[in-house]
N, C-alpha and C. Protein backbone atom coordinates (compact mmCIF):
# COMPACT_ATOMS: atom_id res chain seq x y z
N UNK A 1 138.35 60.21 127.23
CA UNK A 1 139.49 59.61 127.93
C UNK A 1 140.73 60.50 127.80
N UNK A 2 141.12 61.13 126.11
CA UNK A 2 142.15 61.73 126.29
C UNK A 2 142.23 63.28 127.40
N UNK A 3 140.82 63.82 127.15
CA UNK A 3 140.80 64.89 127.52
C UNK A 3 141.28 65.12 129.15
N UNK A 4 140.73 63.75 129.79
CA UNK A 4 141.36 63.51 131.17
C UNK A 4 142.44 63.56 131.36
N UNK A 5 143.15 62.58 130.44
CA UNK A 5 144.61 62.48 130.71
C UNK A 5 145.38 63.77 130.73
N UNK A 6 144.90 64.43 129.56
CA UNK A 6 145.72 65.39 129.47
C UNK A 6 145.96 66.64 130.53
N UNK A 7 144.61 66.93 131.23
CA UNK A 7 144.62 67.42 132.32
C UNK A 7 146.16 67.43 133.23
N UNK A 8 146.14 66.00 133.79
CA UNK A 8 147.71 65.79 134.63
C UNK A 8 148.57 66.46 134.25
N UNK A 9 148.88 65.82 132.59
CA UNK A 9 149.75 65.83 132.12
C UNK A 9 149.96 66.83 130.25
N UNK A 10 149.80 68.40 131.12
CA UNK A 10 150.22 69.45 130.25
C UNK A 10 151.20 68.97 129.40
N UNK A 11 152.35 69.10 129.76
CA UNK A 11 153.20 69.19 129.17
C UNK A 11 153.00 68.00 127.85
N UNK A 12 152.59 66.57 127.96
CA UNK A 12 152.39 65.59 127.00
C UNK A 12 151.08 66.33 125.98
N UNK A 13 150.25 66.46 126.83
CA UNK A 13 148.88 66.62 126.27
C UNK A 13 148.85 66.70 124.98
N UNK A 14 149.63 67.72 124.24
CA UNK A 14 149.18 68.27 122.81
C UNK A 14 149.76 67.41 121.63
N UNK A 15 151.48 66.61 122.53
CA UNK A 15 151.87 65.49 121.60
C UNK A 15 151.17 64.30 121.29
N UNK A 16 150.31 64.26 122.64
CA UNK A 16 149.64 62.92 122.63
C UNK A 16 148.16 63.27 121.90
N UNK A 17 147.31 63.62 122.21
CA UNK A 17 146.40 64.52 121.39
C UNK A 17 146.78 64.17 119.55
N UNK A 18 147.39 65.24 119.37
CA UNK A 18 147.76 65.34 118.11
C UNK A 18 148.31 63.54 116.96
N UNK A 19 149.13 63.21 118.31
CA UNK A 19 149.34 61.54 117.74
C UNK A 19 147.96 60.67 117.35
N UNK A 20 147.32 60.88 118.22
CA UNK A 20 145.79 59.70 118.78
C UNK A 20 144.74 60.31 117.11
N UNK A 21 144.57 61.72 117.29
CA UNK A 21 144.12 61.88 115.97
C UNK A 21 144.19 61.90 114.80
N UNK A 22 145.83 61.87 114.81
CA UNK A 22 146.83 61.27 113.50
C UNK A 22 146.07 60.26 112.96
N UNK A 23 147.01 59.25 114.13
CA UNK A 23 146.26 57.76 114.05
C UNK A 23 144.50 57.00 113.93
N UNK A 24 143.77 58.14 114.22
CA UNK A 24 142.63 57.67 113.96
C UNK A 24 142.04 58.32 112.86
N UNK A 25 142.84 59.54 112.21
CA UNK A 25 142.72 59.77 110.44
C UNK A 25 143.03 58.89 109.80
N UNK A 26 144.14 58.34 110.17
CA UNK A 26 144.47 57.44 109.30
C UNK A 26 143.51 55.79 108.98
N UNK A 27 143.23 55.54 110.06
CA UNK A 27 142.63 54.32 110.32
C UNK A 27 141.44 54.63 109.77
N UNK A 28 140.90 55.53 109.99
CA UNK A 28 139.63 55.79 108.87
C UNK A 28 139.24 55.87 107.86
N UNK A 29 140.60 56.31 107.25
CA UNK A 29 141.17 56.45 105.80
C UNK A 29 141.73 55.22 105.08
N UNK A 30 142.25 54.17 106.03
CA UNK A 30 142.62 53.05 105.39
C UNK A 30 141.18 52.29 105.43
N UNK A 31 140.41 52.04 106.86
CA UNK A 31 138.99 51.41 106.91
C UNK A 31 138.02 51.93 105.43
N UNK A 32 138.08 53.18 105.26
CA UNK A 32 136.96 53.24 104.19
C UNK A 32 137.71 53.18 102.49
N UNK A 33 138.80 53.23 102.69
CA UNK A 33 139.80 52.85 101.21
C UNK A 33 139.54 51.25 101.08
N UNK A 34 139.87 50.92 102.20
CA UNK A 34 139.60 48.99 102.29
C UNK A 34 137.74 49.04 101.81
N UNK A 35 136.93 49.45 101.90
CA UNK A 35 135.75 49.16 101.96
C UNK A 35 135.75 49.84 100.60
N UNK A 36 135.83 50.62 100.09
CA UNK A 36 135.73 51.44 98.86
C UNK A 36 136.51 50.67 97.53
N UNK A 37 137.29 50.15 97.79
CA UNK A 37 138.26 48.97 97.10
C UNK A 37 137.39 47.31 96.93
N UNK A 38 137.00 47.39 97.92
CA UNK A 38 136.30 45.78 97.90
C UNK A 38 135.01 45.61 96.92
N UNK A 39 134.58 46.82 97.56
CA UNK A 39 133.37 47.65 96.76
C UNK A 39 133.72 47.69 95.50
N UNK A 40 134.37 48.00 94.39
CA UNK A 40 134.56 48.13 93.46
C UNK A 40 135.37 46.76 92.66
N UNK A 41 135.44 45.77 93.47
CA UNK A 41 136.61 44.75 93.37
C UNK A 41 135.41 43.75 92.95
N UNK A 42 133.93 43.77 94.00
CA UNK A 42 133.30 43.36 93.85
C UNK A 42 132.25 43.87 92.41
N UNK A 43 131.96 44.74 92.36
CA UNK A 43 131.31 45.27 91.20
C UNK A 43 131.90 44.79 89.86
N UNK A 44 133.19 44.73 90.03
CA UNK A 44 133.79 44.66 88.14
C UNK A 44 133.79 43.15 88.40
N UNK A 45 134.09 42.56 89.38
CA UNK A 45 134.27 40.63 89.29
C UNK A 45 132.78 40.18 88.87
N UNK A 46 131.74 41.24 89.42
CA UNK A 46 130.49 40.92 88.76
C UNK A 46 129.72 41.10 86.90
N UNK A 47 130.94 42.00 86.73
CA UNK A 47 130.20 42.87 85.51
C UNK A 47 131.48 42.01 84.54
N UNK A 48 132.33 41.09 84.69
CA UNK A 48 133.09 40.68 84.23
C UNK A 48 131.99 39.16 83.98
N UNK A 49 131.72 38.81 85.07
CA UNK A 49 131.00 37.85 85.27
C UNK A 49 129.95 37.69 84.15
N UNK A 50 128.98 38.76 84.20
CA UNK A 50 127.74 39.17 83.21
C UNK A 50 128.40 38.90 82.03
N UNK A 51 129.39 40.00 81.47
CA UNK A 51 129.81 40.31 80.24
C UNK A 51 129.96 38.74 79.63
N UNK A 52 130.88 37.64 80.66
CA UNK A 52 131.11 36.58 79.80
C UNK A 52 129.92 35.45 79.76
N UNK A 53 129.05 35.87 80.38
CA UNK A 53 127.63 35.22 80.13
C UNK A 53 126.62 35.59 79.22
């Protein structure tokens, strides 16, 4: 999709480009921090669990 757009519109292209992949580093980076966090949130609530059993 971007690659189209950018076609028209040179002059935007490389700001917009560069924004869209910003933003989807980031979102990837928060998606697998959120999953990597839960992940481990879950593991010790379990091993906390064990320990007092």
């Amino acid at each position: 999709m971007s690659e189209f757009y950018c076609v028209d519109l040179n002059m935007m292209c490389d700001a917009t480009t560069y924004f869209t992949t910003n933003l989807e580093i980031i979102l990837i980076f928060s998606v697998v921090y959120i999953l990597v966090g839960l992940s481990m949130w879950i593991s010790w609530k379990e091993a906390t669990k064990e320990a007092k059993e």
